[in-house]
Protein backbone atom coordinates (compact mmCIF):
# COMPACT_ATOMS: atom_id res chain seq x y z
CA UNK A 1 0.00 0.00 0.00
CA UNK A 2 1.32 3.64 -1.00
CA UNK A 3 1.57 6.39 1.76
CA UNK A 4 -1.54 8.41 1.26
CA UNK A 5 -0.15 12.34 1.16
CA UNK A 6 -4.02 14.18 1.15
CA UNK A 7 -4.53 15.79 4.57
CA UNK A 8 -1.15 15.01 6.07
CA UNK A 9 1.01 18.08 6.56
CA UNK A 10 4.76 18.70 5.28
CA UNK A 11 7.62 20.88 6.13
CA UNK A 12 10.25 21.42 3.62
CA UNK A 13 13.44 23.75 4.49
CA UNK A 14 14.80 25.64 1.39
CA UNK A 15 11.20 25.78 -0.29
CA UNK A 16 11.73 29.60 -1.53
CA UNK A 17 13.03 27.91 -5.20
CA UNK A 18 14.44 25.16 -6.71
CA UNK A 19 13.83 21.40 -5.69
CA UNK A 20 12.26 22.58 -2.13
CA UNK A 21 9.56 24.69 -4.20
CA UNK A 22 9.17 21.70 -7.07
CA UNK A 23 8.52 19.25 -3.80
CA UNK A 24 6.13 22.04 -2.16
CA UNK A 25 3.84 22.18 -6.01
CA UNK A 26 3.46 18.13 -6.02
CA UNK A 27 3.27 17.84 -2.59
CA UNK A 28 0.19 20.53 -2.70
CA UNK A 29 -1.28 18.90 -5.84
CA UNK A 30 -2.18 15.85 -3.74
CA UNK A 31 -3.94 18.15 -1.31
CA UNK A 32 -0.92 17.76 1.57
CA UNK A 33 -0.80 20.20 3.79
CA UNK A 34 2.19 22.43 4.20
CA UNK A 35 5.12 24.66 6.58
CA UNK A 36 7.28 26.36 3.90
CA UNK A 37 10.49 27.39 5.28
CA UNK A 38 13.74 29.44 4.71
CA UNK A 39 15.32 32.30 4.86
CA UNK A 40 14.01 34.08 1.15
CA UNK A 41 11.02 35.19 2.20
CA UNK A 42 9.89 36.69 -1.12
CA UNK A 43 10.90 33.35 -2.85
CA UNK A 44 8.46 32.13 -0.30
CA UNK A 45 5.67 34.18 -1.25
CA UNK A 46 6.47 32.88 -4.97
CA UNK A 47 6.71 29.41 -4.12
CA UNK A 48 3.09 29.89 -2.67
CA UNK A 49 2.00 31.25 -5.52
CA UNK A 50 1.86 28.27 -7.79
CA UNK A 51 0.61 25.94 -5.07
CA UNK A 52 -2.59 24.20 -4.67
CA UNK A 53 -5.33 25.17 -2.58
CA UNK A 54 -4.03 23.34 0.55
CA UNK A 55 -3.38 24.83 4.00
CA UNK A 56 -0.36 26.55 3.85
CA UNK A 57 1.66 28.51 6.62
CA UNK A 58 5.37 30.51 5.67
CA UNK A 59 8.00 30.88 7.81
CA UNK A 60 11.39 32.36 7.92
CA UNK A 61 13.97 29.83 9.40
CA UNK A 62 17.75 29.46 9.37
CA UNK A 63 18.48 25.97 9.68
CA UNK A 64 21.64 27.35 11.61
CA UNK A 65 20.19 29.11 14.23
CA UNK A 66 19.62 26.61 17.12
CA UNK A 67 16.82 27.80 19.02
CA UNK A 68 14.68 29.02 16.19
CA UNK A 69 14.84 25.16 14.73
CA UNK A 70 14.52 24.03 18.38
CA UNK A 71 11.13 25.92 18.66
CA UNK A 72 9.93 25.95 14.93
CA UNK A 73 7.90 22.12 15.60
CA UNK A 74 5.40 24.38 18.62
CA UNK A 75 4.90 26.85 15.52
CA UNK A 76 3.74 24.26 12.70
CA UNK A 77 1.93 21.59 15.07
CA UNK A 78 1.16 18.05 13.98
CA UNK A 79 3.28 17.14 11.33
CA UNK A 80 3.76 13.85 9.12
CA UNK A 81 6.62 14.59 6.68
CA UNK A 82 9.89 16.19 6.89
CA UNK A 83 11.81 17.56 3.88
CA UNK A 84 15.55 18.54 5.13
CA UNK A 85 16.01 19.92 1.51
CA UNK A 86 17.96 23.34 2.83
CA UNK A 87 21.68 23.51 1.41
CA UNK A 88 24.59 25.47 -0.37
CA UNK A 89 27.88 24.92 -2.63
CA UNK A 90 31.12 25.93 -2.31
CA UNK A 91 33.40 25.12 -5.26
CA UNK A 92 37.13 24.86 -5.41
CA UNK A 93 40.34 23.12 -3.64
CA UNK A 94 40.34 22.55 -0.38
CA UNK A 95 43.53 24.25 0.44
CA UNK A 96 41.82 27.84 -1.00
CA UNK A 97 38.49 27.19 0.83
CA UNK A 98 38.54 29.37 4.03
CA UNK A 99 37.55 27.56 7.62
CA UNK A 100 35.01 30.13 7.95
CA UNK A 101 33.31 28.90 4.37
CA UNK A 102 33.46 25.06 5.01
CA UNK A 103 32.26 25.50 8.73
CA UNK A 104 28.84 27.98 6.98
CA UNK A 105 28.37 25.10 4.38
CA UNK A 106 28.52 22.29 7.12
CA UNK A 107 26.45 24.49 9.20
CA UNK A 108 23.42 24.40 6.70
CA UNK A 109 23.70 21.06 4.74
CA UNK A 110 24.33 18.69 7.67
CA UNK A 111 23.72 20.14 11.14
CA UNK A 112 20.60 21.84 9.56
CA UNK A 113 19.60 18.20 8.76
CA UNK A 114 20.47 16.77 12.13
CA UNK A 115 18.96 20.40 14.10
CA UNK A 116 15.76 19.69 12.02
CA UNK A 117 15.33 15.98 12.80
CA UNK A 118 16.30 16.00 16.30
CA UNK A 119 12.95 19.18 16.73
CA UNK A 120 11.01 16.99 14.39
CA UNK A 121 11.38 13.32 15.40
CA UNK A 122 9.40 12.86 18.91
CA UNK A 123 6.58 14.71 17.04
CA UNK A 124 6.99 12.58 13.98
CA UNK A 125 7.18 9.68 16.22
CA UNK A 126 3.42 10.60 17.80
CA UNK A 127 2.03 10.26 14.39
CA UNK A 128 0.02 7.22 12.89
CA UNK A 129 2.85 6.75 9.93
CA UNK A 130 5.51 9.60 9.01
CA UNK A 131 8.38 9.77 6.87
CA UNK A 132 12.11 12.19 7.22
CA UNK A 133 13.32 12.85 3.94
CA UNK A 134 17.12 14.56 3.39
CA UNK A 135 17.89 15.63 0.03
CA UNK A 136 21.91 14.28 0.06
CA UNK A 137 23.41 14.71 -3.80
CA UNK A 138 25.28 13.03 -6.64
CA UNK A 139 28.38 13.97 -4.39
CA UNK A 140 27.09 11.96 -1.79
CA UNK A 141 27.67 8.90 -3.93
CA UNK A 142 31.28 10.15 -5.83
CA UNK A 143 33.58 12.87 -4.65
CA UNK A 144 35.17 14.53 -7.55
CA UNK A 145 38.14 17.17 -7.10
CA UNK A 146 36.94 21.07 -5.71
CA UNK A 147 33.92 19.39 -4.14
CA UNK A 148 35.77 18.81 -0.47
CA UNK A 149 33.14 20.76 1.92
CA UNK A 150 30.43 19.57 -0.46
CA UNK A 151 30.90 16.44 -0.74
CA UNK A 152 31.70 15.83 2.88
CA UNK A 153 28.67 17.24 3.90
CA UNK A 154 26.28 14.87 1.74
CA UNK A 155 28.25 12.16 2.25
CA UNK A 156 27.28 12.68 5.67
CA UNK A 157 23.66 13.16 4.90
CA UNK A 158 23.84 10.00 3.53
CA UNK A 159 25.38 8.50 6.68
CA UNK A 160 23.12 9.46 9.06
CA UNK A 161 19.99 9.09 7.46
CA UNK A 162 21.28 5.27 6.87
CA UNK A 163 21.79 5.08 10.39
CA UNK A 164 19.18 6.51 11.26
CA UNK A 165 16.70 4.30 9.50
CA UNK A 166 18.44 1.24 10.91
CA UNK A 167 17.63 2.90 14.74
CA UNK A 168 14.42 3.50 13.45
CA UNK A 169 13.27 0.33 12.35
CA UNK A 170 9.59 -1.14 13.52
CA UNK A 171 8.74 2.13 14.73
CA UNK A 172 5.92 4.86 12.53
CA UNK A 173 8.53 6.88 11.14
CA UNK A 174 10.65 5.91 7.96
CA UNK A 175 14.09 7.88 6.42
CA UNK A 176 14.65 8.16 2.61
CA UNK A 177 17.99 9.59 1.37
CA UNK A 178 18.02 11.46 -2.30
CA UNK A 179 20.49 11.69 -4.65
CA UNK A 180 19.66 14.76 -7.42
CA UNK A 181 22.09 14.83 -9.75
CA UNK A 182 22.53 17.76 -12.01
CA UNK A 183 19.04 19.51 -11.14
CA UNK A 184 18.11 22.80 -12.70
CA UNK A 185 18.10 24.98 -9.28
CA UNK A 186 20.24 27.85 -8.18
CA UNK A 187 22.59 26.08 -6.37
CA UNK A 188 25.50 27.37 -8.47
CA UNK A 189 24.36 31.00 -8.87
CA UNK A 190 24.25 31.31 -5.12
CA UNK A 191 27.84 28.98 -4.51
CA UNK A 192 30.85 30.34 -2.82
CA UNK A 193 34.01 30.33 -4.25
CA UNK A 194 37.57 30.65 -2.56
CA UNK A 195 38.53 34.93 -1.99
CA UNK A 196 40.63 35.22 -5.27
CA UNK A 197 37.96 34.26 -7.80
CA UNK A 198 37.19 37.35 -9.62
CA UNK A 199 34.16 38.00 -11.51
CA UNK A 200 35.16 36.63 -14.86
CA UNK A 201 36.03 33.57 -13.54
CA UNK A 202 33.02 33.42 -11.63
CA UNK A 203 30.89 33.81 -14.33
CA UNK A 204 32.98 31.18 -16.50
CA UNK A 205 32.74 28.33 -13.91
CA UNK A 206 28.74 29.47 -13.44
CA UNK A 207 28.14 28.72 -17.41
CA UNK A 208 29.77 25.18 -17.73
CA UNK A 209 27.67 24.42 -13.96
CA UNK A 210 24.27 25.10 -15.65
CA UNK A 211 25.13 23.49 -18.74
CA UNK A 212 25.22 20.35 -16.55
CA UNK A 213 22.23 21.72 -14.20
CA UNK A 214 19.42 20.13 -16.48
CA UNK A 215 17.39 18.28 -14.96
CA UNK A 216 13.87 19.75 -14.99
CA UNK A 217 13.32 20.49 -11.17
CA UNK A 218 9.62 19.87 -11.37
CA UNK A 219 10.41 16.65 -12.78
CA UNK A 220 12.81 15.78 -9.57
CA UNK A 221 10.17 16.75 -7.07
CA UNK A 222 7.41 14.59 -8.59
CA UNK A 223 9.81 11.80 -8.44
CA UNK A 224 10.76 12.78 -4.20
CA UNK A 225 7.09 13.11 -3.69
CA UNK A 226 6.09 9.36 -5.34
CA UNK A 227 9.17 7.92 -3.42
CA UNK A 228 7.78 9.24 -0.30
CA UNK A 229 3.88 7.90 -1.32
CA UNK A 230 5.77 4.62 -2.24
CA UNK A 231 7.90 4.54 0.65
CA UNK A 232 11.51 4.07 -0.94
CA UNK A 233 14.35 4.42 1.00
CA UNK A 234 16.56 6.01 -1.23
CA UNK A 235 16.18 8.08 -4.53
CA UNK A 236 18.76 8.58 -7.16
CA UNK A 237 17.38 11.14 -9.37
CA UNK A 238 18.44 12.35 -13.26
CA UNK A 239 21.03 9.96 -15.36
CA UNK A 240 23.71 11.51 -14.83
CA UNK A 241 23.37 10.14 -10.99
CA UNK A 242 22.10 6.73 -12.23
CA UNK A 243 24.89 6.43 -14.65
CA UNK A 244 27.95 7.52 -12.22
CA UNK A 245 26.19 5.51 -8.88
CA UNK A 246 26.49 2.46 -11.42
CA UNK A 247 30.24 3.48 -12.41
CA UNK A 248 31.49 3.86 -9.06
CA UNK A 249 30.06 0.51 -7.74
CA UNK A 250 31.92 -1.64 -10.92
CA UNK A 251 34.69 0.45 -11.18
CA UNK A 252 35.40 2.17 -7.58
CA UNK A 253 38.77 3.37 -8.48
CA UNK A 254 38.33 4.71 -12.09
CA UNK A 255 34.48 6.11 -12.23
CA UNK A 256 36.16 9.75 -11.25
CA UNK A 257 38.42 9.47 -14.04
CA UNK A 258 35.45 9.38 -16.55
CA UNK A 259 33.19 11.89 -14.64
CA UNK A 260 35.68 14.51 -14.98
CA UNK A 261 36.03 13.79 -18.39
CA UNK A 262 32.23 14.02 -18.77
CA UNK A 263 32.85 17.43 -16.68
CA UNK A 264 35.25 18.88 -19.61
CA UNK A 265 33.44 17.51 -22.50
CA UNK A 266 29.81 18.55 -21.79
CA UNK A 267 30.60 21.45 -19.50
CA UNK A 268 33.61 23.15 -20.35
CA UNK A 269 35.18 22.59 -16.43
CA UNK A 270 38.27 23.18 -15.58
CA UNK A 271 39.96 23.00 -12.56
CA UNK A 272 40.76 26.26 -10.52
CA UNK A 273 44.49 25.10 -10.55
CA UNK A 274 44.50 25.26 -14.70
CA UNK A 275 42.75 28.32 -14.73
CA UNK A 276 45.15 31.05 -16.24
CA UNK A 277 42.61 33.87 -15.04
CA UNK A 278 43.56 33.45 -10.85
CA UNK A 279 43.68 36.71 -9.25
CA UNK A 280 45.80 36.79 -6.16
């Protein structure tokens, strides 16, 4: 039997665009209830715009801000489905990423997860069936070079939400894990990049990202949603994750090779360390 969605209420972090808003319009469409939240509150308003007529309350939230997470479940009440869908980039070598920018990105894409499900879970647990879904990545499957804090971070996602589902099994609440690969969202407008990126550069390594950023998002949220109504417990969305999840199980120690070929060929990528346009 499928998880019936009408009249059960959602929350979904990082619903103001992009694969939290294309989750919000499906979810809505089968008359689910929901708590939109982050911290663009006119991407909000926009995301509620092309919704459903279904109950619907908006909410600013950092997912880094402790107490506001630790209070947000008294604001939303009885909830059966949690999206941890909030996250960032930041793109290039490890040894030009500042602490302060891998610390922000860990900040939001994994302790927002864990902040979020440890508010969320004895009120999940009080339900008749619910469901914790974390959007984790591509890079939580392969870990290609300039992708450290990234990587790391939805490799974790991955980790705990395994583990998690494990801890909670034969109780009402299940844990699916997504992998999105190369989803159209603004993930890469809105990246960080080390301090001596200039401008041009910028806006080179932005074009060859969105050339590879093509997955429909609508499409990828209709697919979270029916994994949630069918109950999966993990999602690898768009081919370009199918293809390189398959690689890297038969050939574990030459898949990378090929995906950064894929990189150069259909993208134009470069490393930061070929780049003849570094400003110091």
């Amino acid at each position: 039997m499928s998880f019936p969605l009408h009249e059960k209420t959602a929350v979904i972090t990082g619903a103001a665009s992009g694969l939290g808003r294309a989750i919000a319009v499906a979810l809505s469409r089968r008359g689910c209830h929901l708590a939109l939240a982050d911290v663009d509150e006119a991407g909000l308003e926009e995301t509620v715009k092309l919704l459903q007529p279904v109950q619907v309350s908006v909410h600013r939230l950092d997912v880094t801000d402790r107490a506001a997470v630790a209070q947000f479940p008294e604001l939303v009440g009885p909830v059966d489905l949690l999206y941890n869908n909030a996250g960032v980039a930041l793109d290039g070598p490890f040894e030009q990423i500042s602490e302060e920018d891998f610390d922000w990105l860990f900040e939001i894409n994994f302790f927002g997860v864990v902040r979020m499900t440890r508010a969320f879970l004895p009120h999940l647990r009080s339900r008749p069936e619910a469901r914790i879904i974390n959007i984790s990545s591509l890079f939580g499957l392969i870990s290609p070079a300039e992708q450290c804090a990234y990587s790391a971070s939805k490799f974790a996602v991955r980790g705990f939400s395994q583990s998690l589902r494990q801890e909670l099994r034969g109780t009402r609440v299940g844990v699916t894990v997504v992998h999105p690969g190369g989803v159209a969202t603004k993930i890469a407008e809105n990246a960080r990049s080390p301090a001596h990126v200039g401008p041009e550069l910028r806006e080179e390594r932005l074009k060859w990202a969105q050339k590879l950023l093509a997955f429909p998002a609508a499409r990828a949220g209709e697919m979270i949603v029916k994994a949630t109504e069918s109950r999966q417990n993990r999602v690898i969305i768009g081919p370009d994750a199918m293809l390189f999840n398959l690689l890297e199980r038969i050939a574990p120690h030459r898949h990378i090779h090929f995906f950064e070929w894929f990189l150069r060929k259909f993208g134009g990528w470069k490393p930061l360390s070929e780049s003849s346009e570094k400003q110091q």
